[in-house]
Protein backbone atom coordinates (compact mmCIF):
# COMPACT_ATOMS: atom_id res chain seq x y z
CA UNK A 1 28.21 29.38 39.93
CA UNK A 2 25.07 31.24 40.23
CA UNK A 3 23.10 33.04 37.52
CA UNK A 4 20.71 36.16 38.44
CA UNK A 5 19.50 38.64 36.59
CA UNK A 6 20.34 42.21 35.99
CA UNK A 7 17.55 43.78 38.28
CA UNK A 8 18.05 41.23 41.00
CA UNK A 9 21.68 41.86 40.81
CA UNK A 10 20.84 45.71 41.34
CA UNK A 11 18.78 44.42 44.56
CA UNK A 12 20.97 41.99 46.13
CA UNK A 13 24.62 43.52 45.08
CA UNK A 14 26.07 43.54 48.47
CA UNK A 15 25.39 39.53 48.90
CA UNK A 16 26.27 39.09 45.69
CA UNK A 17 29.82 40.83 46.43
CA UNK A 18 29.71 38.20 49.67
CA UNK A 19 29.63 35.40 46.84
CA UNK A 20 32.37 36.59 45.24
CA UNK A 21 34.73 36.77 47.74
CA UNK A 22 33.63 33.58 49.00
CA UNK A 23 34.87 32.14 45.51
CA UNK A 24 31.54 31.45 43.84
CA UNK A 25 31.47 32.87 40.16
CA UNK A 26 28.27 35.18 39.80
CA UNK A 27 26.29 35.57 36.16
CA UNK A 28 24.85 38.62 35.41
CA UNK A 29 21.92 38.70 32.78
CA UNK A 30 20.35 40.39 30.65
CA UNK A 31 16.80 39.63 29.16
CA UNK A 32 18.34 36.28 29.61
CA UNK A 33 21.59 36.36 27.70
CA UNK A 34 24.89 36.42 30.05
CA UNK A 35 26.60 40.04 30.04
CA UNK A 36 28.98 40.27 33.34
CA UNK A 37 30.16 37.95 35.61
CA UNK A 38 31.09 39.00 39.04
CA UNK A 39 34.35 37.21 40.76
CA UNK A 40 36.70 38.41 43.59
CA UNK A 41 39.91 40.20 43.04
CA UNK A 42 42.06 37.22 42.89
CA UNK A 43 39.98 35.31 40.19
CA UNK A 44 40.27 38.53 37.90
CA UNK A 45 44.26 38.85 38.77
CA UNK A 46 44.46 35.43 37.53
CA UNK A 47 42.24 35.97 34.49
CA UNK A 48 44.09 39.06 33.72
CA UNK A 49 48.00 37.41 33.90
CA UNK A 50 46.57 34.87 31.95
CA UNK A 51 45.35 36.89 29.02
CA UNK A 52 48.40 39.15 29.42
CA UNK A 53 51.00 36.36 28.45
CA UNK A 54 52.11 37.03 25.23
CA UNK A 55 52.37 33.95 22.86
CA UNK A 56 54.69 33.64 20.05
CA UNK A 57 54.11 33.31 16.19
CA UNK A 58 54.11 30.72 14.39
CA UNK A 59 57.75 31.78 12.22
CA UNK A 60 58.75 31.60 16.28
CA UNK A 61 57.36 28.25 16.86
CA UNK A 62 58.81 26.59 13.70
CA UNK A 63 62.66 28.03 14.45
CA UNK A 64 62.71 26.20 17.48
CA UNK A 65 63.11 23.22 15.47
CA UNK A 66 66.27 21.50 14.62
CA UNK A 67 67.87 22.71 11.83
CA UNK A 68 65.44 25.71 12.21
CA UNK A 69 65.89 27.56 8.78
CA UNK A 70 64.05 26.49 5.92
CA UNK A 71 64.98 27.03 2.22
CA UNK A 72 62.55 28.77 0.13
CA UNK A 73 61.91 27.25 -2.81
CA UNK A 74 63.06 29.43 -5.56
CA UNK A 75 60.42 27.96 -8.70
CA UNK A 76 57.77 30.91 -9.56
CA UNK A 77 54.79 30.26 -8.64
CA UNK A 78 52.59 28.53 -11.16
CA UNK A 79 49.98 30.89 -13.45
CA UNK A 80 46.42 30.20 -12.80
CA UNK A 81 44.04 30.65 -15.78
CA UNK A 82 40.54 32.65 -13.79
């Protein structure tokens, strides 16, 4: 993985691009602080199914448990003096 800065990236784009589609991961600076990152088309498909999968909640999570329904407990809740 190689780091270069924003002007050098404006300078050297095209072998930059080479990098990428080589596989090598490309940082893109900015007065020293990471901003872009430059990968080939098949790293960002990855990235992007990857972030696209939709996870399910926890009420989700806890019903796939045996005996998945839970009892609420039907006591008031307790007064707090503030």
């Amino acid at each position: 993985m190689s780091t270069v800065s924003l002007k050098d990236a404006k300078a050297g784009f095209s072998s930059l691009v080479d990098d990428a589609i080589r596989g090598e991961f490309v940082t893109i600076t900015r007065h020293g602080k990471p901003v872009a990152a430059l990968v080939s088309v098949a790293a960002a498909d990855i990235a992007r199914k990857a972030l696209g999968k939709k996870r399910s909640g926890l009420v989700s999570y806890l019903r796939t448990f045996p005996d998945g329904e839970f009892e609420r407990n039907p006591a008031p809740s307790r007064d707090v003096d503030l």
